[in-house]
C-alpha atoms as a PDB file:
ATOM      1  CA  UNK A   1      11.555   0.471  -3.162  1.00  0.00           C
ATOM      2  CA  UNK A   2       8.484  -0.044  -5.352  1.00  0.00           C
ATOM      3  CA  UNK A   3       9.194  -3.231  -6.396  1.00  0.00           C
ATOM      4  CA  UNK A   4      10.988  -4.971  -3.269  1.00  0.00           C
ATOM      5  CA  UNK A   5       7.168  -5.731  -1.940  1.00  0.00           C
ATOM      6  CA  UNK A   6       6.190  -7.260  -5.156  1.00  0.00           C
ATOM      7  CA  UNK A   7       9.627  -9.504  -6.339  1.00  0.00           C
ATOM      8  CA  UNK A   8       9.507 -10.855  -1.852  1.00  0.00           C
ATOM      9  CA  UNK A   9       5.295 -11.520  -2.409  1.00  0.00           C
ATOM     10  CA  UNK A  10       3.813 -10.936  -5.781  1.00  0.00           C
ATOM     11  CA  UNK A  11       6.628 -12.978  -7.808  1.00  0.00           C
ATOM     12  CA  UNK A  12       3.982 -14.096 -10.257  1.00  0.00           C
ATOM     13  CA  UNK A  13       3.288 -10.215 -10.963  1.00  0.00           C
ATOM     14  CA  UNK A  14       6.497  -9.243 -11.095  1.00  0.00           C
ATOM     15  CA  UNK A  15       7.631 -11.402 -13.657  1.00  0.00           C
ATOM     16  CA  UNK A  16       4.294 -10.206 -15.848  1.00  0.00           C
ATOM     17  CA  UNK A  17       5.236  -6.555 -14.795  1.00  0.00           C
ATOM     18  CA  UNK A  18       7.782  -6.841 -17.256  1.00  0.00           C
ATOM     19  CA  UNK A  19       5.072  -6.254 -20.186  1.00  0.00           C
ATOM     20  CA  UNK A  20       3.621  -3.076 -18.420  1.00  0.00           C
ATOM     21  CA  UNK A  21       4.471   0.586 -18.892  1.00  0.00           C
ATOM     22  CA  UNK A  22       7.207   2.028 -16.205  1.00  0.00           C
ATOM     23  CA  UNK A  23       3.783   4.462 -15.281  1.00  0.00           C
ATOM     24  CA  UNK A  24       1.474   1.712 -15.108  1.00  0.00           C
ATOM     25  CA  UNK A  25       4.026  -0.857 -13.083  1.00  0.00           C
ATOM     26  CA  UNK A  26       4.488   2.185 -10.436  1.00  0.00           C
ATOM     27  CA  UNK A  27       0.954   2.350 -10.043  1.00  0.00           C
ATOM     28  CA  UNK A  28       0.218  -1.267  -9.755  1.00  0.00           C
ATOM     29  CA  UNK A  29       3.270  -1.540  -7.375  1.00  0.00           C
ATOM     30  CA  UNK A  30       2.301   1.613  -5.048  1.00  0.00           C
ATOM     31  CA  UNK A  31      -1.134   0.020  -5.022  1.00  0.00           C
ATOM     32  CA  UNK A  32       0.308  -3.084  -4.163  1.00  0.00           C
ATOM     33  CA  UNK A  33       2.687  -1.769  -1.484  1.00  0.00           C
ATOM     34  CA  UNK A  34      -0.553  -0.198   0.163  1.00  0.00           C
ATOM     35  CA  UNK A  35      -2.716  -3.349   0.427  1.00  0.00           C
ATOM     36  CA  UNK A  36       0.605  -4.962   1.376  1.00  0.00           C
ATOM     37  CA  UNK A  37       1.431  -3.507   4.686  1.00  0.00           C
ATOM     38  CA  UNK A  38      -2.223  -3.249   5.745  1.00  0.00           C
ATOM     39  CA  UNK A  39      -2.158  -7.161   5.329  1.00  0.00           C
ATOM     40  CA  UNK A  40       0.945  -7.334   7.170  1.00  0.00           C
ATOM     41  CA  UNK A  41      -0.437  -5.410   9.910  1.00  0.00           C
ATOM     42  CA  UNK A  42      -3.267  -7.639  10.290  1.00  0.00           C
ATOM     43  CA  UNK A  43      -1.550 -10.663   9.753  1.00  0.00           C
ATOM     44  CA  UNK A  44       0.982 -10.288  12.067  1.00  0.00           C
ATOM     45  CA  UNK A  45       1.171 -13.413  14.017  1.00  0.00           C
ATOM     46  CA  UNK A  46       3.221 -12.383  16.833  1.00  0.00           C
ATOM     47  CA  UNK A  47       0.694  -9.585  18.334  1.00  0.00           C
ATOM     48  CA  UNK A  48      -2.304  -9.530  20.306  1.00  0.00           C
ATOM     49  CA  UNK A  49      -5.488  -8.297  18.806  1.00  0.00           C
ATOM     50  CA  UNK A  50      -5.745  -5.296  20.124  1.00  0.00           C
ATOM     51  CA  UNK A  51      -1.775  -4.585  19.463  1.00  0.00           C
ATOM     52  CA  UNK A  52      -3.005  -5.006  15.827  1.00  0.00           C
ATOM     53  CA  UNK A  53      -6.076  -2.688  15.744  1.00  0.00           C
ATOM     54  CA  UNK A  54      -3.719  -0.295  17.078  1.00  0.00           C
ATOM     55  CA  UNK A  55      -1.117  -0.511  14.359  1.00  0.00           C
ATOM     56  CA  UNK A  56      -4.138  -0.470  11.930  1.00  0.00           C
ATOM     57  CA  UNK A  57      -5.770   2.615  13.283  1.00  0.00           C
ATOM     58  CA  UNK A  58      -2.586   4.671  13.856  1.00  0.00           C
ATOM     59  CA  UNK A  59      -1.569   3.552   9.446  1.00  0.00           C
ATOM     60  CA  UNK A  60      -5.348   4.606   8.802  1.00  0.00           C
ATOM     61  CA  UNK A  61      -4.983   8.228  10.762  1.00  0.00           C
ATOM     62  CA  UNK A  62      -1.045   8.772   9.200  1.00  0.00           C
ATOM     63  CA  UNK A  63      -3.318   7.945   5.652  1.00  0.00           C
ATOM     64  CA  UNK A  64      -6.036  10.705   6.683  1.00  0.00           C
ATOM     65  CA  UNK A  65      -3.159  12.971   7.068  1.00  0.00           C
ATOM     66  CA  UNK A  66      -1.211  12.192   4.040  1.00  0.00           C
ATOM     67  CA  UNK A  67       1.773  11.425   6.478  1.00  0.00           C
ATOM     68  CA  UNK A  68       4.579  13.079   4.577  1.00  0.00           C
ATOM     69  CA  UNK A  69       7.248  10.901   6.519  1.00  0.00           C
ATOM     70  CA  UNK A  70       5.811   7.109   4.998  1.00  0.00           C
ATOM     71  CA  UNK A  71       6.502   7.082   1.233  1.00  0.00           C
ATOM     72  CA  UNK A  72       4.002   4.135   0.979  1.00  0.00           C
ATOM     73  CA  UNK A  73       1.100   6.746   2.155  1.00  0.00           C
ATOM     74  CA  UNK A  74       2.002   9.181  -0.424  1.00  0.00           C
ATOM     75  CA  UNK A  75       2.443   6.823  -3.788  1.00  0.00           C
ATOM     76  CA  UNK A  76      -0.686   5.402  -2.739  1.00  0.00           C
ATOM     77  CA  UNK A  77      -2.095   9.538  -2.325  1.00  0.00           C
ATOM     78  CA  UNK A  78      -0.493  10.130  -6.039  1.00  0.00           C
ATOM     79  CA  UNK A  79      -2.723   7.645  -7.232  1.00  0.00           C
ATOM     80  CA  UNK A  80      -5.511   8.428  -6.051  1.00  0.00           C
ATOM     81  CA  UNK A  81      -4.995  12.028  -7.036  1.00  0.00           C
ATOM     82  CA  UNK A  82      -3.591  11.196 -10.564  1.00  0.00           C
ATOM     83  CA  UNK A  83      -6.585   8.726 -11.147  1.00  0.00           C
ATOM     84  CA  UNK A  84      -9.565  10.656  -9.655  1.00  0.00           C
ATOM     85  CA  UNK A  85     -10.157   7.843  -6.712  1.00  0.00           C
ATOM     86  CA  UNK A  86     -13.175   9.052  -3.506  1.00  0.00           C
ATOM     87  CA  UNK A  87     -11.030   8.714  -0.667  1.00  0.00           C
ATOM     88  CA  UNK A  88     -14.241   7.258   0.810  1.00  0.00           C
ATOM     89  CA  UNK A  89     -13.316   4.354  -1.463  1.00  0.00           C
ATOM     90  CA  UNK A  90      -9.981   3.890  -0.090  1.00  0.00           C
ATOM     91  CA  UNK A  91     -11.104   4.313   3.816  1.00  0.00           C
ATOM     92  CA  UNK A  92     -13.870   1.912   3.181  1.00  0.00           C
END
C-alpha cells in the first residue's frame, strides 16, 4: 500500500526512492500518502464545495482521533510520534 500512491502520482520519486533506506522510503511514502488524499479531497472535481469541506473536516476529526480504522491516519501518526512532530504543525 505505501507505495501504490507514489508509483500512480509521484513516479519521479519513486524511481529516486530506490536510493533511500526501506525506513526512510516508508516515511517519505506515509508522508506522501497523507498530503495525497487531502489533495484529492480538495481536488475532487466532481463535488460541490461544500461536499468537499465536508470530506475535509470529517479526514481532519478521524486525524484528531487517530482513527484506528484508516491506515493512512496512523503511518502518518507513527511519524509524527517516531520523529517528535507538534501536532499543531500537522493541523495547521
Amino acid at each position: 500500500m505505501k507505495s501504490n500512491l507514489l508509483k500512480k502520482h509521484a513516479k519521479s520519486f519513486y524511481w529516486a526512492s530506490f536510493f533511500l533506506s526501506n525506513d526512510t522510503f516508508n516515511k517519505c511514502s506515509s508522508l506522501y500518502n497523507f498530503c495525497r488524499t487531502l489533495d484529492d479531497i480538495v481536488d475532487d472535481d466532481d463535488k460541490k464545495l461544500e461536499v468537499k469541506k465536508k470530506n475535509f473536516y470529517k479526514f481532519k476529526k478521524k486525524f484528531e482521533n487517530n482513527d484506528p480504522d484508516n491506515q493512512i491516519i496512523n503511518d502518518m501518526w507513527s511519524i509524527i510520534n517516531s520523529e517528535n512532530i507538534s501536532k499543531k504543525i500537522v493541523i495547521d
